[in-house]
Every structure is written in C-alpha cells, then in structure tokens.
PDB file of N, CA and C in Angstrom:
ATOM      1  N   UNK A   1      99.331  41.089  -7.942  1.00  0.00           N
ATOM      2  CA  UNK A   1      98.409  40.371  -8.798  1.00  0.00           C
ATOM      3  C   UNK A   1      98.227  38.974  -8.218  1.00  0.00           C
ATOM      4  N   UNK A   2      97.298  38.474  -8.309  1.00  0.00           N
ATOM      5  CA  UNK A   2      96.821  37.307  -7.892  1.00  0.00           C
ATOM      6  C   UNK A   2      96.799  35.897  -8.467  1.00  0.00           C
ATOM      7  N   UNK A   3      96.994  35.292  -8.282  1.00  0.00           N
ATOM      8  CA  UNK A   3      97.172  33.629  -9.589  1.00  0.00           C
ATOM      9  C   UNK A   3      96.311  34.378 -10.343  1.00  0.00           C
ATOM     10  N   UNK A   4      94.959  34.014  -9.596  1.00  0.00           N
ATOM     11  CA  UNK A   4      93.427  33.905 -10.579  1.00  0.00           C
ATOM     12  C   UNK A   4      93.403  34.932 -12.316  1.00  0.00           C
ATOM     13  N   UNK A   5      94.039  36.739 -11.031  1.00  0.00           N
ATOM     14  CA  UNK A   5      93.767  37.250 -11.907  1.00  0.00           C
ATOM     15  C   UNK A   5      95.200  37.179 -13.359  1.00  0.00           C
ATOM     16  N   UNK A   6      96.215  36.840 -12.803  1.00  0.00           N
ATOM     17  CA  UNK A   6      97.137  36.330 -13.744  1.00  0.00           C
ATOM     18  C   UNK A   6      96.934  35.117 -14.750  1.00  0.00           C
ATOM     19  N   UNK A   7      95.816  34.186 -13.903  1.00  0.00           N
ATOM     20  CA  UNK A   7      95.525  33.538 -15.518  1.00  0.00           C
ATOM     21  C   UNK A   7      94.347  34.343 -16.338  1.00  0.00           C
ATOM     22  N   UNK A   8      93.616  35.373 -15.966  1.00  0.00           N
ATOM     23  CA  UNK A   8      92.754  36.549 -16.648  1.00  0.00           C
ATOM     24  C   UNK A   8      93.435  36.658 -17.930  1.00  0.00           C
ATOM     25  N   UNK A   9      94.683  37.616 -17.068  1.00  0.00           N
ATOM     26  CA  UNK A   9      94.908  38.455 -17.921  1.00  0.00           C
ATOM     27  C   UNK A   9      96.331  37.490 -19.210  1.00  0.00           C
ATOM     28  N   UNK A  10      96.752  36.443 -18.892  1.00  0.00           N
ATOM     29  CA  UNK A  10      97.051  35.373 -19.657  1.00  0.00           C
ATOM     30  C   UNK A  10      96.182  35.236 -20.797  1.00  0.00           C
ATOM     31  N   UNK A  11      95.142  34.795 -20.388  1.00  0.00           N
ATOM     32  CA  UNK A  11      94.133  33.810 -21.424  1.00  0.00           C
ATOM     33  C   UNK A  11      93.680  35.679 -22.436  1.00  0.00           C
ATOM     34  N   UNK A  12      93.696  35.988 -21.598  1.00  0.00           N
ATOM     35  CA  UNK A  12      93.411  37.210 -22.762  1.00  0.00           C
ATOM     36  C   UNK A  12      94.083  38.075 -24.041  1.00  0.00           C
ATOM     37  N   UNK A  13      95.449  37.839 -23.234  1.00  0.00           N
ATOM     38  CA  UNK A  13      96.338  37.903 -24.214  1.00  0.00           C
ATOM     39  C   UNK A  13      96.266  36.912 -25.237  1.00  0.00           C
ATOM     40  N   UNK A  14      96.589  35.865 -25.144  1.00  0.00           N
ATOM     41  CA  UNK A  14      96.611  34.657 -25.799  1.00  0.00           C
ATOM     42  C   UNK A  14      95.375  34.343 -27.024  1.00  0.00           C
ATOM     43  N   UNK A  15      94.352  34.817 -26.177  1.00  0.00           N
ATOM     44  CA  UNK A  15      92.895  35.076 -27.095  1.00  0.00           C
ATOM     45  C   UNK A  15      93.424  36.062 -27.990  1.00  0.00           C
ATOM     46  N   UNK A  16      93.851  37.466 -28.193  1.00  0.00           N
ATOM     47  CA  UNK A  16      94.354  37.795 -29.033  1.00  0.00           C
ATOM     48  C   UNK A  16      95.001  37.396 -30.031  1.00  0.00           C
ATOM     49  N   UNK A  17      96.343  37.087 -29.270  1.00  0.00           N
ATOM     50  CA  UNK A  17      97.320  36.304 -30.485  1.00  0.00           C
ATOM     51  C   UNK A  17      96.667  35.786 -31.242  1.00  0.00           C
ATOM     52  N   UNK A  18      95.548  34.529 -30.526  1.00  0.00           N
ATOM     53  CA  UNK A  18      95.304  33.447 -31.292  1.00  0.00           C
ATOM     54  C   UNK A  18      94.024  33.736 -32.679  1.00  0.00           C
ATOM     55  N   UNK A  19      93.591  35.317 -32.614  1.00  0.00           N
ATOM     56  CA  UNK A  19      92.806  35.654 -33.099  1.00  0.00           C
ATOM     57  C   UNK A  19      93.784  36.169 -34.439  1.00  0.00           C
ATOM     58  N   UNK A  20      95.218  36.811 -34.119  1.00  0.00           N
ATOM     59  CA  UNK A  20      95.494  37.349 -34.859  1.00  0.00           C
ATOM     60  C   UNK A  20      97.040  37.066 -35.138  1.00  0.00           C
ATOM     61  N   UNK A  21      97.347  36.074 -35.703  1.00  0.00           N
ATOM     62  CA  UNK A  21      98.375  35.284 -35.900  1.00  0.00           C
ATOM     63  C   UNK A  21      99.498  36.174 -35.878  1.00  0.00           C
ATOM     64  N   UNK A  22      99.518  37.517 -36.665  1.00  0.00           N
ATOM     65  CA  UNK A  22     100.407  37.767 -37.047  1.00  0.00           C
ATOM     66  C   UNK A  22     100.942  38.907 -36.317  1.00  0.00           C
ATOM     67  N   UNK A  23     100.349  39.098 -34.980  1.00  0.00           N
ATOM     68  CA  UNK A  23     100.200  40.233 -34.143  1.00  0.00           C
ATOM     69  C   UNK A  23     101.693  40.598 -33.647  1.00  0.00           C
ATOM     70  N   UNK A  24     102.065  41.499 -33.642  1.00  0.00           N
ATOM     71  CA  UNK A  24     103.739  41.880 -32.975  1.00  0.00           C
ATOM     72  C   UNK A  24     103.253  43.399 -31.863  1.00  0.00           C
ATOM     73  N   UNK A  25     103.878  42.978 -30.599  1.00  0.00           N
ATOM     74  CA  UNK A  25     103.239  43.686 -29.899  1.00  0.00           C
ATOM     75  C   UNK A  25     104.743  43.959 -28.977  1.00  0.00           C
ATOM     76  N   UNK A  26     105.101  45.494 -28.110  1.00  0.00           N
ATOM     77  CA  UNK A  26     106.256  45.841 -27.485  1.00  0.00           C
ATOM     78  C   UNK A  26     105.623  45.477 -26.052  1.00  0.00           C
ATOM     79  N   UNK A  27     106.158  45.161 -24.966  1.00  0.00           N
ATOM     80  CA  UNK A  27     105.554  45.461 -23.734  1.00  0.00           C
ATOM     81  C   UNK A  27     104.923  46.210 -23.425  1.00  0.00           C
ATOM     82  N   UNK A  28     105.269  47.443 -23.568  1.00  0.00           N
ATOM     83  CA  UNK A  28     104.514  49.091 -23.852  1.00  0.00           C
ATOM     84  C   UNK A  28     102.848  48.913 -24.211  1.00  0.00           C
ATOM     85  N   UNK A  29     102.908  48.312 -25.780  1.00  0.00           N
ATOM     86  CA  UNK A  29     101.519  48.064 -26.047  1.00  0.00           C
ATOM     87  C   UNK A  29     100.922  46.885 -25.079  1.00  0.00           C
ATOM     88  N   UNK A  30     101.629  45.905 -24.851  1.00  0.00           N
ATOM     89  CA  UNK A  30     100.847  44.966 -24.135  1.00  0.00           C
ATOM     90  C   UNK A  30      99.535  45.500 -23.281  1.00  0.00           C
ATOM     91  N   UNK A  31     101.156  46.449 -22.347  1.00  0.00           N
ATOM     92  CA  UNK A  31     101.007  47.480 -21.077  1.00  0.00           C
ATOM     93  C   UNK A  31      99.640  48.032 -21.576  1.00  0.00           C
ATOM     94  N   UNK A  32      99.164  48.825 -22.554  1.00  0.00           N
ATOM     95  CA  UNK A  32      98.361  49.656 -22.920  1.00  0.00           C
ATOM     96  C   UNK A  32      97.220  48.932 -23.085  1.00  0.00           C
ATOM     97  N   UNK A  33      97.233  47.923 -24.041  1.00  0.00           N
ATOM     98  CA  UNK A  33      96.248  47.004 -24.753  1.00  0.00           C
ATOM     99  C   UNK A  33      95.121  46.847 -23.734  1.00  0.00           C
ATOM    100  N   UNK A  34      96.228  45.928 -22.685  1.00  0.00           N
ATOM    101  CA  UNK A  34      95.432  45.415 -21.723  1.00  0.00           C
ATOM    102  C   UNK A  34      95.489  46.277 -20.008  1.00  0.00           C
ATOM    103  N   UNK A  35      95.816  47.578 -19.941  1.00  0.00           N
ATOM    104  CA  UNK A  35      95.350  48.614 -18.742  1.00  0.00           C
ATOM    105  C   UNK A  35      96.315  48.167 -17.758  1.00  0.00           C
ATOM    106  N   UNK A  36      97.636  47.109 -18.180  1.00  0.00           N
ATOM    107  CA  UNK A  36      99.045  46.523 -16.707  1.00  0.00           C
ATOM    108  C   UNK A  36      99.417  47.526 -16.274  1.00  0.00           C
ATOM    109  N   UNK A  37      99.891  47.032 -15.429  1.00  0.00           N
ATOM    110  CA  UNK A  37     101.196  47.802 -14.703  1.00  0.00           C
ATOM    111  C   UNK A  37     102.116  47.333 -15.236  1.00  0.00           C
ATOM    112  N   UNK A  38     102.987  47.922 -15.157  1.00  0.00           N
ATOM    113  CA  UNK A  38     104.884  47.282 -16.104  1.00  0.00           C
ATOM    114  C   UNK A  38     105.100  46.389 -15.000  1.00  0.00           C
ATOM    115  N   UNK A  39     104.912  46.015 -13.691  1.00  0.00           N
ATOM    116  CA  UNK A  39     105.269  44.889 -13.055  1.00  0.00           C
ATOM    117  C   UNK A  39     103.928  43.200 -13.591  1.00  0.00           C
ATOM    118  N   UNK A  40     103.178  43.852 -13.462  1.00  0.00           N
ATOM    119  CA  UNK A  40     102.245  42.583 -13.765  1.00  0.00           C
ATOM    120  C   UNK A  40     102.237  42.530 -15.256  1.00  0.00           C
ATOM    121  N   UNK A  41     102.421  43.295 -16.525  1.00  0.00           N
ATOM    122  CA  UNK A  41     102.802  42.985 -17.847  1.00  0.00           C
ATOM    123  C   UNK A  41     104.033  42.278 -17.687  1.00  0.00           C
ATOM    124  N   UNK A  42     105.285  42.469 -17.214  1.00  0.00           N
ATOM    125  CA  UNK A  42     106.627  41.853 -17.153  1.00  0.00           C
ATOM    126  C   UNK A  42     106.097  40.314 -17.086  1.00  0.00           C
ATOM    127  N   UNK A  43     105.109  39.967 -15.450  1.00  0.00           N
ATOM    128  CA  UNK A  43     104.736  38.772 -15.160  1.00  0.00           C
ATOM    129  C   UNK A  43     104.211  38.026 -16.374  1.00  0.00           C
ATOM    130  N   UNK A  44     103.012  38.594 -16.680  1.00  0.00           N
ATOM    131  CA  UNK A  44     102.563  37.916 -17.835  1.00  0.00           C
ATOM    132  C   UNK A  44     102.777  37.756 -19.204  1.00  0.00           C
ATOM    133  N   UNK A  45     104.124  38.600 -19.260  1.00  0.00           N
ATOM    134  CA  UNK A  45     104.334  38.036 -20.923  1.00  0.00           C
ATOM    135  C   UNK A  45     105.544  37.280 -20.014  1.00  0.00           C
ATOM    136  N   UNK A  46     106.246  37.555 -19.292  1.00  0.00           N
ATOM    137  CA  UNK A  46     107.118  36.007 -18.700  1.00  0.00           C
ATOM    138  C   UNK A  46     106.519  34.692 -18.964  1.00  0.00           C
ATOM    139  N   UNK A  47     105.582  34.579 -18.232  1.00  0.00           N
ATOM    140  CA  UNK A  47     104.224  33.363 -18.139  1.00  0.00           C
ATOM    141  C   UNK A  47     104.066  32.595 -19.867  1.00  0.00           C
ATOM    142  N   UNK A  48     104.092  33.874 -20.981  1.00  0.00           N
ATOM    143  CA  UNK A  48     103.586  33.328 -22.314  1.00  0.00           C
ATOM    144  C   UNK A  48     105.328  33.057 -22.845  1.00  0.00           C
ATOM    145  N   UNK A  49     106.330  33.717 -22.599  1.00  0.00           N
ATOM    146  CA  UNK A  49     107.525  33.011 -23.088  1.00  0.00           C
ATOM    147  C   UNK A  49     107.890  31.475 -22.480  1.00  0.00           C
ATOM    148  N   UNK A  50     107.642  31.352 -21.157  1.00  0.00           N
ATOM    149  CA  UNK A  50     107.732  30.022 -20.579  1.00  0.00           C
ATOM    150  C   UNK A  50     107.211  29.158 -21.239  1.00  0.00           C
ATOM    151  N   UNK A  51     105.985  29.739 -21.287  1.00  0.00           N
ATOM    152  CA  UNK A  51     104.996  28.342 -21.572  1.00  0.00           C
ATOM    153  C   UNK A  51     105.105  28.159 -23.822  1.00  0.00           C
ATOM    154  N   UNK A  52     106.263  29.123 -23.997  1.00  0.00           N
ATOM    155  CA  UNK A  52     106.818  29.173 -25.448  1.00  0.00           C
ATOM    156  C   UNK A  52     105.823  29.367 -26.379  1.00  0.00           C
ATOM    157  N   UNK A  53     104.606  30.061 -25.907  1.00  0.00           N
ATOM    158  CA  UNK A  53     103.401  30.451 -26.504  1.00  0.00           C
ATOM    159  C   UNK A  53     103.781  31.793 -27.562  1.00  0.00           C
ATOM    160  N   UNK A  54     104.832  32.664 -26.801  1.00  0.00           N
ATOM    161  CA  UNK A  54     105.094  33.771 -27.627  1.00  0.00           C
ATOM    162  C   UNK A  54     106.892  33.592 -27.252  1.00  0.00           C
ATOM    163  N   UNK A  55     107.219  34.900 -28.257  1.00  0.00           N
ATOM    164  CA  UNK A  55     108.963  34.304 -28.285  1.00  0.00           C
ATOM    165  C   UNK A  55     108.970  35.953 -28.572  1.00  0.00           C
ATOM    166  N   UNK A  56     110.432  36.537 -27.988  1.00  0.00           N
ATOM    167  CA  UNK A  56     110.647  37.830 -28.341  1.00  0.00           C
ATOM    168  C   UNK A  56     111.652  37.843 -29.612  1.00  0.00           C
ATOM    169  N   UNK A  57     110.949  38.880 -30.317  1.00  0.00           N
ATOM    170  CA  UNK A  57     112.278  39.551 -31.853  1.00  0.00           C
ATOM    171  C   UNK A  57     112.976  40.496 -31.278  1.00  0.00           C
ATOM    172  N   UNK A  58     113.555  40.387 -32.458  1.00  0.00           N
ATOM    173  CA  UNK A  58     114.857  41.005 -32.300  1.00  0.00           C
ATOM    174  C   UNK A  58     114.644  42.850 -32.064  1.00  0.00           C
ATOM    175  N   UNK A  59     113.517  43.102 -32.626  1.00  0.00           N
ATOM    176  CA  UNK A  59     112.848  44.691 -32.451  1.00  0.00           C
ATOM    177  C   UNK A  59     112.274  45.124 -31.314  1.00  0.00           C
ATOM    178  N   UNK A  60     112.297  44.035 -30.548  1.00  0.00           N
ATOM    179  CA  UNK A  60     111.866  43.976 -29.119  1.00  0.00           C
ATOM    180  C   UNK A  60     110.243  44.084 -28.655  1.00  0.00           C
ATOM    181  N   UNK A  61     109.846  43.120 -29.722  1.00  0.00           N
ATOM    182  CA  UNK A  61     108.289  43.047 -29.958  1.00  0.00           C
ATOM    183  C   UNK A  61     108.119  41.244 -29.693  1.00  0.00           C
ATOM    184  N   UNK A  62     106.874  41.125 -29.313  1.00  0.00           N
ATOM    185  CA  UNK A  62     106.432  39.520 -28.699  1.00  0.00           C
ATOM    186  C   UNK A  62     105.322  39.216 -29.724  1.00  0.00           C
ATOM    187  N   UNK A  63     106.021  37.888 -30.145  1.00  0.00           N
ATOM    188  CA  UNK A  63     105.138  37.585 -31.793  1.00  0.00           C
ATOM    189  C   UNK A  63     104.719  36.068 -31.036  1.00  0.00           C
ATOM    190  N   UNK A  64     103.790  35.814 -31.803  1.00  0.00           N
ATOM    191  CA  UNK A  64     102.809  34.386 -31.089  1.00  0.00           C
ATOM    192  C   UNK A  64     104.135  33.080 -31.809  1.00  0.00           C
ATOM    193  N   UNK A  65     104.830  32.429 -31.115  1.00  0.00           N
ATOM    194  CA  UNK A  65     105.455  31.821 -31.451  1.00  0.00           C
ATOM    195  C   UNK A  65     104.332  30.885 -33.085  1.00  0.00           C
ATOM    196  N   UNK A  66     105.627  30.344 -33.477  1.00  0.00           N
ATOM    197  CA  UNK A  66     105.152  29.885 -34.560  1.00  0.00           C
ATOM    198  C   UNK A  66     104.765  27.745 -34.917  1.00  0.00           C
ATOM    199  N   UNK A  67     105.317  27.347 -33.731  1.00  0.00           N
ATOM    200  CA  UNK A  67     104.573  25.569 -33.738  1.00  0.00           C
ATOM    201  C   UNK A  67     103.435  26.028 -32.959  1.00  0.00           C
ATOM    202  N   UNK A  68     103.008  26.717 -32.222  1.00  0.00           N
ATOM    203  CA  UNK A  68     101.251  26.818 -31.498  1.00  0.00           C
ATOM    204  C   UNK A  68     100.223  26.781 -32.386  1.00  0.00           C
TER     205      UNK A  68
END
C-alpha cells in the first residue's frame, strides 16, 4: 500500500466513524467494509489508534474514541 493510498483508505474510515458515533467495528468488518487485505487493514486501523482517533474494547471491536 502506498502513503497516498493509506491516507484514502484512513480518511474513509474516519468519515464513517465520524458519521456514526457510535459505530463498533472487529478488524474482520473493517476488512470487509472497506475491500483490505488483513495486512493493509492491520496498517490502517494502527494509523487510527496512534493518532487516538479510535481505541480498541475489550470485545475486540474499534469504537471512535470518545474526546474526538
């Protein structure tokens, strides 16, 4: 995957979340949602925990952190 297309598929995720506050999503679905590979999904929900945009539960689902 490429920067460029890694901030794509970033901002797209994120457009979600931000559409839908309350969204809880597994890697799996990420994987699905948005057509990844389990190596470039890994990358980009890495990318949204860094940047503390999303935070993982305990069910092993990625919820839009909650000060954003």
């Amino acid at each position: 995957m490429t920067i460029g297309s890694l901030q794509t598929i970033v901002e797209h995720i994120r457009g979600e979340y931000m559409e839908s506050p309350g969204l809880r999503l597994t890697a799996w679905q990420i994987q699905r949602l948005w057509n990844l590979d389990p190596s470039d999904c890994d990358v980009a929900v890495r990318a949204l925990l860094d940047a503390r945009f999303l935070r993982e539960e305990r069910d092993g689902t990625f919820a839009r952190n909650g000060r954003i």
